[in-house]
PDB file of N, CA and C in Angstrom:
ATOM      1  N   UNK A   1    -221.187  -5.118 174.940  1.00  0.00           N
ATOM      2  CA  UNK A   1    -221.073  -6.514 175.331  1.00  0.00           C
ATOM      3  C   UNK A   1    -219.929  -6.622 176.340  1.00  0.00           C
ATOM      4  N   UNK A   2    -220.298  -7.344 177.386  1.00  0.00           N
ATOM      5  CA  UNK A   2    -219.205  -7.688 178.383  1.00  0.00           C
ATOM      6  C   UNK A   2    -217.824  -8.596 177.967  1.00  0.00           C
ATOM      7  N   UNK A   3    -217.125  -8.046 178.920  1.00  0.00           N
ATOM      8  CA  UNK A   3    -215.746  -9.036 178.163  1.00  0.00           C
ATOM      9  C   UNK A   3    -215.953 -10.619 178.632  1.00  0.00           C
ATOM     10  N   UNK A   4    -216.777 -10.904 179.538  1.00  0.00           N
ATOM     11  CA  UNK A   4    -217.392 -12.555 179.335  1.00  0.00           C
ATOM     12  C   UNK A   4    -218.354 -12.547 178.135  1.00  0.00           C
ATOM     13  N   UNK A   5    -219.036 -11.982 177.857  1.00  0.00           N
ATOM     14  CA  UNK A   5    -220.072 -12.119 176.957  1.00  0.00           C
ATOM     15  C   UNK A   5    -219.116 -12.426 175.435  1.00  0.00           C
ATOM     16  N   UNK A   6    -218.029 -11.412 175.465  1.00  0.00           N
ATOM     17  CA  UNK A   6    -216.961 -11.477 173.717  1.00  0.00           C
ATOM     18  C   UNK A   6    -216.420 -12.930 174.088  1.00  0.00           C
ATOM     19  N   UNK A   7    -215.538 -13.044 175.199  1.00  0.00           N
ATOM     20  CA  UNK A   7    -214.823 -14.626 175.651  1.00  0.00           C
ATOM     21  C   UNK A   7    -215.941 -15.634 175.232  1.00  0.00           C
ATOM     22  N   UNK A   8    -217.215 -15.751 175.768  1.00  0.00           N
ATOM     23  CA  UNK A   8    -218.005 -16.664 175.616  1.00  0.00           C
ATOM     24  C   UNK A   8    -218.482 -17.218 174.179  1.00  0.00           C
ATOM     25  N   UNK A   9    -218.841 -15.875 173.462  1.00  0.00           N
ATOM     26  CA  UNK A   9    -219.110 -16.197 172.032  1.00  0.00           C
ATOM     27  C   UNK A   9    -218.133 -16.205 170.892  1.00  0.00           C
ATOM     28  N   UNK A  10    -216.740 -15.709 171.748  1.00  0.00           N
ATOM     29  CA  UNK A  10    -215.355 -16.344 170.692  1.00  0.00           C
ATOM     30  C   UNK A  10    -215.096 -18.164 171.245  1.00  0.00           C
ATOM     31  N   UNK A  11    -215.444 -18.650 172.254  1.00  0.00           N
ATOM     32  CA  UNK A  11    -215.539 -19.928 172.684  1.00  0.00           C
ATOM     33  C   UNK A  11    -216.050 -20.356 171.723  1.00  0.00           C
ATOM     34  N   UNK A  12    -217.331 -20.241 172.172  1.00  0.00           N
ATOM     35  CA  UNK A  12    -218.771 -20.421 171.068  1.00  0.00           C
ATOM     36  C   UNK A  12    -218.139 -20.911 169.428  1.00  0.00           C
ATOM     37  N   UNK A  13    -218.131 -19.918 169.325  1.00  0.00           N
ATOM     38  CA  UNK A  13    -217.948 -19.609 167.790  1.00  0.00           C
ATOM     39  C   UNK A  13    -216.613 -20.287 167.468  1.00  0.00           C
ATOM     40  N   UNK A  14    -215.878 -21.129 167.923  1.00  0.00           N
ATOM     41  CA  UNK A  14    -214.182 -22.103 167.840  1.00  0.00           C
ATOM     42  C   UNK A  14    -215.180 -23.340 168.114  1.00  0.00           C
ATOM     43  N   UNK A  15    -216.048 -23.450 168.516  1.00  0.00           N
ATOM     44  CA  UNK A  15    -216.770 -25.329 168.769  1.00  0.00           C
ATOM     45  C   UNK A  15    -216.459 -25.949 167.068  1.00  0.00           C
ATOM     46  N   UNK A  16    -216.489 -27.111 167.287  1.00  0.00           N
ATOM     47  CA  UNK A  16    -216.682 -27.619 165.794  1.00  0.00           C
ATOM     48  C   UNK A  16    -217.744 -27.905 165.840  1.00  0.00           C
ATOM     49  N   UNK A  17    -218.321 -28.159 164.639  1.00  0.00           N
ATOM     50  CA  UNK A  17    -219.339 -28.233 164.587  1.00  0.00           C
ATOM     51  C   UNK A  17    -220.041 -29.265 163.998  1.00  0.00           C
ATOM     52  N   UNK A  18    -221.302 -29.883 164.572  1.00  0.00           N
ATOM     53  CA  UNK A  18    -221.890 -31.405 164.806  1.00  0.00           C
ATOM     54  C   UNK A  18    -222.963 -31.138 163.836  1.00  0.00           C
ATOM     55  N   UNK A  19    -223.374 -32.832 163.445  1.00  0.00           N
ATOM     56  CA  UNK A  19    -224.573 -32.738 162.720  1.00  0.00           C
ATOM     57  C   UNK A  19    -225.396 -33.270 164.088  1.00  0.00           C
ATOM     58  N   UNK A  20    -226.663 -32.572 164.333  1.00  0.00           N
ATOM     59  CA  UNK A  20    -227.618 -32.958 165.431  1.00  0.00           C
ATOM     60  C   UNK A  20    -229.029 -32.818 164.400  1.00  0.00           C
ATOM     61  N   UNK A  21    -229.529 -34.471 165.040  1.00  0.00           N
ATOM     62  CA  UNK A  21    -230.591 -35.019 164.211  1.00  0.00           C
ATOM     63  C   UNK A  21    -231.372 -35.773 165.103  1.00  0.00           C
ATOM     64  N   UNK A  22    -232.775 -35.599 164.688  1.00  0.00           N
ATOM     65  CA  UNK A  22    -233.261 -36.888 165.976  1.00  0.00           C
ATOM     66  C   UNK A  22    -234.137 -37.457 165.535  1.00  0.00           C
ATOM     67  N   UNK A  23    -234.161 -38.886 165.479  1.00  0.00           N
ATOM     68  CA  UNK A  23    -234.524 -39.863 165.747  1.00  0.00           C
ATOM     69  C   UNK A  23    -235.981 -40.439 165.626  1.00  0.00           C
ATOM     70  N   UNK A  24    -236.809 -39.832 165.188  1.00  0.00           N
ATOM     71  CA  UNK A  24    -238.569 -40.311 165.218  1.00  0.00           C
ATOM     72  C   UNK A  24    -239.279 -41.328 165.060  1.00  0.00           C
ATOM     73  N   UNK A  25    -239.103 -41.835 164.178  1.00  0.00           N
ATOM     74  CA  UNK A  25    -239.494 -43.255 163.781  1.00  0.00           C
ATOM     75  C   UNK A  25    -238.983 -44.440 164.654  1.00  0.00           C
ATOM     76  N   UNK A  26    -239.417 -45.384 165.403  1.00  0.00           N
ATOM     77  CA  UNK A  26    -238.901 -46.216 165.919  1.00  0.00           C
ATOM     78  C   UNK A  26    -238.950 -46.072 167.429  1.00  0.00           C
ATOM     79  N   UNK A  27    -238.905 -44.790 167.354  1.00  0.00           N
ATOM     80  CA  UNK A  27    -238.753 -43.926 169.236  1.00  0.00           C
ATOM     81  C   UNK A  27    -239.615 -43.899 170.338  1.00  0.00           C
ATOM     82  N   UNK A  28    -240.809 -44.317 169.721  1.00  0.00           N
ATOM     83  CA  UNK A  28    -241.819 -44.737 170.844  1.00  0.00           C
ATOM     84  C   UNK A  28    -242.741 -46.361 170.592  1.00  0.00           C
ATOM     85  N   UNK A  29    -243.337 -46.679 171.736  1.00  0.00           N
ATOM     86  CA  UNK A  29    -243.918 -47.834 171.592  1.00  0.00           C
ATOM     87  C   UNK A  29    -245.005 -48.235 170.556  1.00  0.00           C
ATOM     88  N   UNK A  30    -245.279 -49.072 169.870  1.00  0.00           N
ATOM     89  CA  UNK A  30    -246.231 -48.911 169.063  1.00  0.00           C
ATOM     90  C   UNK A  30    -247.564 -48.778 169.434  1.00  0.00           C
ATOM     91  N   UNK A  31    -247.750 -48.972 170.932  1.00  0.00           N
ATOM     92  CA  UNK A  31    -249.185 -49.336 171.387  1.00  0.00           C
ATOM     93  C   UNK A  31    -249.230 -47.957 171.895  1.00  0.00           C
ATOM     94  N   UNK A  32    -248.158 -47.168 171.875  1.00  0.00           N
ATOM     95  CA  UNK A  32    -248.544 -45.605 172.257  1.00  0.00           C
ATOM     96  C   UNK A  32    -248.705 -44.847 170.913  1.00  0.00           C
ATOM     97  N   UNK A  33    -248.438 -45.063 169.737  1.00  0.00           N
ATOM     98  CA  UNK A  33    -248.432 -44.868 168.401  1.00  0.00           C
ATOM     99  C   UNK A  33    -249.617 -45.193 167.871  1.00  0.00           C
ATOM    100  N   UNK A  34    -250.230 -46.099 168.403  1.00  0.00           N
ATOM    101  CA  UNK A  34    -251.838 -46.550 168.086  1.00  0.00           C
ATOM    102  C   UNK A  34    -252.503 -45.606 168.512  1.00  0.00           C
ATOM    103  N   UNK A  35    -252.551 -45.147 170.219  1.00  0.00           N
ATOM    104  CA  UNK A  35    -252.919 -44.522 170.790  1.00  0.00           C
ATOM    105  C   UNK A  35    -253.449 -43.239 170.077  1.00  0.00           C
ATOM    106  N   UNK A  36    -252.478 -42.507 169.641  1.00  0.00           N
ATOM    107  CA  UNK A  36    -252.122 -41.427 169.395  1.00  0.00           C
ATOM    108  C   UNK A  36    -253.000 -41.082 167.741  1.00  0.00           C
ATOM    109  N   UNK A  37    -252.644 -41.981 166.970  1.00  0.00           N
ATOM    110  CA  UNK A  37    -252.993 -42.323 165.285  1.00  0.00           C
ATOM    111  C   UNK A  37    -253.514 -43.559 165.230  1.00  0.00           C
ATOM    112  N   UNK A  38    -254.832 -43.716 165.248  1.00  0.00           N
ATOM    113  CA  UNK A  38    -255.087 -45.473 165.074  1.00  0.00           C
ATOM    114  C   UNK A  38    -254.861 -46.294 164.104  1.00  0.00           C
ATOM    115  N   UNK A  39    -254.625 -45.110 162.735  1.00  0.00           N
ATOM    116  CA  UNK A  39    -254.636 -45.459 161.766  1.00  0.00           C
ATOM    117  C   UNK A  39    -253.591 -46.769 161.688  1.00  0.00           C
ATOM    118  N   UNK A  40    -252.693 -46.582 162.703  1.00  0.00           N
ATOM    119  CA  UNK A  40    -251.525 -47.834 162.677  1.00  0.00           C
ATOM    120  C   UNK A  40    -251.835 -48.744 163.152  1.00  0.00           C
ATOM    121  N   UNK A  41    -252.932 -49.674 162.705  1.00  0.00           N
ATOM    122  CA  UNK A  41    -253.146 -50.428 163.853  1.00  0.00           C
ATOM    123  C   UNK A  41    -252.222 -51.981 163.349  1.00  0.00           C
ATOM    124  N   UNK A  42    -251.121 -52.065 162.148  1.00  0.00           N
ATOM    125  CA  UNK A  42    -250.163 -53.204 162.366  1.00  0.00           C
ATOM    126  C   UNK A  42    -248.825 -51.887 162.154  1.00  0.00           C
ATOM    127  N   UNK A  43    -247.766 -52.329 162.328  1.00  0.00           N
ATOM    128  CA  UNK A  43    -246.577 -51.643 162.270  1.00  0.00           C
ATOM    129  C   UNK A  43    -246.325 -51.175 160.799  1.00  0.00           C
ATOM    130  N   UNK A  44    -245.939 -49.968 160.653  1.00  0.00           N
ATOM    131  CA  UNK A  44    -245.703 -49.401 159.391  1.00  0.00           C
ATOM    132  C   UNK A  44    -244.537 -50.414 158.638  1.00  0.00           C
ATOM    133  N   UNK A  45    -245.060 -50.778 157.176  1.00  0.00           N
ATOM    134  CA  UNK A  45    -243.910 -50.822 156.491  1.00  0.00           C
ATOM    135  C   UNK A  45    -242.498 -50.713 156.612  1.00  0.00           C
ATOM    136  N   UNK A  46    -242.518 -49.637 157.099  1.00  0.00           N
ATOM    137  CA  UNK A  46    -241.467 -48.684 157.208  1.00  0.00           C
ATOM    138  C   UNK A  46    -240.383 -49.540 158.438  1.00  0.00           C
ATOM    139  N   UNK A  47    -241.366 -50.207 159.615  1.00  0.00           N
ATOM    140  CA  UNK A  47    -240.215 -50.788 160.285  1.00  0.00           C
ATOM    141  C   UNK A  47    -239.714 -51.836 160.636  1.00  0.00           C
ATOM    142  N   UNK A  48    -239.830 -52.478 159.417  1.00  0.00           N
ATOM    143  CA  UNK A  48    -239.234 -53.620 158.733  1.00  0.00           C
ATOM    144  C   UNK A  48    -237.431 -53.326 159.064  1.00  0.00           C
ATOM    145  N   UNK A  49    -236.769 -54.254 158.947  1.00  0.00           N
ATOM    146  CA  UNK A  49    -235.623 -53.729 159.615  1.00  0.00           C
ATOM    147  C   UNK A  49    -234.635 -54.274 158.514  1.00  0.00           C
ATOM    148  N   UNK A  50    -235.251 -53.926 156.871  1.00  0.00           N
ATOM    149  CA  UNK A  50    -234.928 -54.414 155.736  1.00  0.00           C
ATOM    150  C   UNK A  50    -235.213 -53.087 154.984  1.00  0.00           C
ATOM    151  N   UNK A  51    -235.994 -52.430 155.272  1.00  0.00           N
ATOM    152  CA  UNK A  51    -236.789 -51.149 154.541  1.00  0.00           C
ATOM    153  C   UNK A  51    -236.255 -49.671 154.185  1.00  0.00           C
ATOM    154  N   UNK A  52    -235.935 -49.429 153.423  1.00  0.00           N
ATOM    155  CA  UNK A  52    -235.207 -47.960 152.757  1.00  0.00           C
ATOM    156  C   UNK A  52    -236.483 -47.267 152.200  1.00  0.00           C
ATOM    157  N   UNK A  53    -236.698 -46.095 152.576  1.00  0.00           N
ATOM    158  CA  UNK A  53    -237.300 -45.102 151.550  1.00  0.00           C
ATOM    159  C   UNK A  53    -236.220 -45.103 150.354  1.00  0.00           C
ATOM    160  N   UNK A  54    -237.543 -44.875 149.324  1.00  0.00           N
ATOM    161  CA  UNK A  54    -236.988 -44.055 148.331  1.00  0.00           C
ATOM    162  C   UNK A  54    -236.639 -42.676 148.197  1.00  0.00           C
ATOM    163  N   UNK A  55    -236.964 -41.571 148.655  1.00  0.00           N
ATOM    164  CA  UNK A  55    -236.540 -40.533 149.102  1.00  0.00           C
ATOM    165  C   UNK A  55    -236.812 -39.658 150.162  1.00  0.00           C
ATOM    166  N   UNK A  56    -237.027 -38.085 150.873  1.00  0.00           N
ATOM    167  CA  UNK A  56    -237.149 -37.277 151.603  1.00  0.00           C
ATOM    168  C   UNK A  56    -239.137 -37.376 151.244  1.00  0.00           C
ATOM    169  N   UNK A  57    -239.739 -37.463 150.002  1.00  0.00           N
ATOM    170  CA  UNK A  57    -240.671 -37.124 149.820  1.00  0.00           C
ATOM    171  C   UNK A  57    -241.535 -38.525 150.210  1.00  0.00           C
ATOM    172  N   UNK A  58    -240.551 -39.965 149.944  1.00  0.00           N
ATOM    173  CA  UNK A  58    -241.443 -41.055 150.391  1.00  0.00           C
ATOM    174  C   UNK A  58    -241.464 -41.335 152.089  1.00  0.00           C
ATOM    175  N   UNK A  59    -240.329 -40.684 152.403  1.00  0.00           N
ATOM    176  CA  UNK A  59    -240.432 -40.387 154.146  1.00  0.00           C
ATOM    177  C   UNK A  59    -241.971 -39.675 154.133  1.00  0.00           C
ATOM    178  N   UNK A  60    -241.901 -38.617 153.887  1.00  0.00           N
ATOM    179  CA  UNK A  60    -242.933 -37.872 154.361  1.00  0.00           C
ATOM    180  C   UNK A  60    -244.314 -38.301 153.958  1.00  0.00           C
ATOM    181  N   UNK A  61    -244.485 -39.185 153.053  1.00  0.00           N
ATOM    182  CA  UNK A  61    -245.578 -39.448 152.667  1.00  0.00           C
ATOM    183  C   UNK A  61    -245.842 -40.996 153.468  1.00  0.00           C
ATOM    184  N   UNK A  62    -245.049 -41.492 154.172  1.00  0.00           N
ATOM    185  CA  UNK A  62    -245.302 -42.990 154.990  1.00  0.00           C
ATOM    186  C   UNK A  62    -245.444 -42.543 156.455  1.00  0.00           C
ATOM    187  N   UNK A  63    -245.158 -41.658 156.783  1.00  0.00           N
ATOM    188  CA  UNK A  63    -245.509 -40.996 158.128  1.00  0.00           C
ATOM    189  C   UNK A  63    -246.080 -39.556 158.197  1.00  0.00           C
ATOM    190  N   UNK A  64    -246.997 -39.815 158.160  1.00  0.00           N
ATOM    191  CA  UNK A  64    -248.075 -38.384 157.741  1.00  0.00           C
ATOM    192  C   UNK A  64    -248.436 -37.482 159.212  1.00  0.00           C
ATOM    193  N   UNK A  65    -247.983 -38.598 160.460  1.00  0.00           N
ATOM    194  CA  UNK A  65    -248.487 -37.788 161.709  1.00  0.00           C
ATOM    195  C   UNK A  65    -247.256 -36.964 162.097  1.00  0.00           C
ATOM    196  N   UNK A  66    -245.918 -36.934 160.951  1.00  0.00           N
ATOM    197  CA  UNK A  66    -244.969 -35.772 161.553  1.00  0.00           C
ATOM    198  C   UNK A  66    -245.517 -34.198 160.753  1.00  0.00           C
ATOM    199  N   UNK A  67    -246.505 -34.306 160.034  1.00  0.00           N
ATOM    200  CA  UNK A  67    -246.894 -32.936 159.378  1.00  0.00           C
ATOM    201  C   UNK A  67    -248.332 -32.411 160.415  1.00  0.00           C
ATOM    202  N   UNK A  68    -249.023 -33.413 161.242  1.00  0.00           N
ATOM    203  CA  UNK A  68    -250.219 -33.112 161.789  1.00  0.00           C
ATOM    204  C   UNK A  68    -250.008 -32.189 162.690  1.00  0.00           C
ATOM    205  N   UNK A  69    -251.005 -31.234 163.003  1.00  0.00           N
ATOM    206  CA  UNK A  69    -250.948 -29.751 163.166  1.00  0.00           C
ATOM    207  C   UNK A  69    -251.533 -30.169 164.553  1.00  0.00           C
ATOM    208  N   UNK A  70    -252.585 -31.012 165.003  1.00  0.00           N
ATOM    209  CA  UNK A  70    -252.941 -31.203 166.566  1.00  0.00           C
ATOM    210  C   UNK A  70    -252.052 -30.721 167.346  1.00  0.00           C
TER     211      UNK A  70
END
């Protein structure tokens, strides 16, 4: 390994370190969300701007087009 390559990944490796997460729900238009899944044809439950899942498993089960394989 080059002595930029050791400098670079002792840089590297001193970053602190971030939580990076993104964003899905909410992130596109709904009339492109129709498009896509018709099944939505009024706005999910979900984006009610009052609305909590109950957990990781009721996420996944109210938005079923983040598991679709297309």
């Amino acid at each position: 390994m080059s002595p930029e390559s050791v400098a670079l990944r002792a840089f590297v490796d001193a970053l602190l370190m971030t939580e990076t997460h993104l964003h899905l729900e909410g992130t596109l238009p709904l009339e492109l969300l129709q498009q896509v899944w018709p099944e939505f044809a009024q706005p999910p439950a979900s984006w009610a701007w009052d609305f909590k899942f109950r957990d990781f498993g009721h996420f996944e089960a109210e938005l079923p087009f983040l598991s679709a394989t297309e």
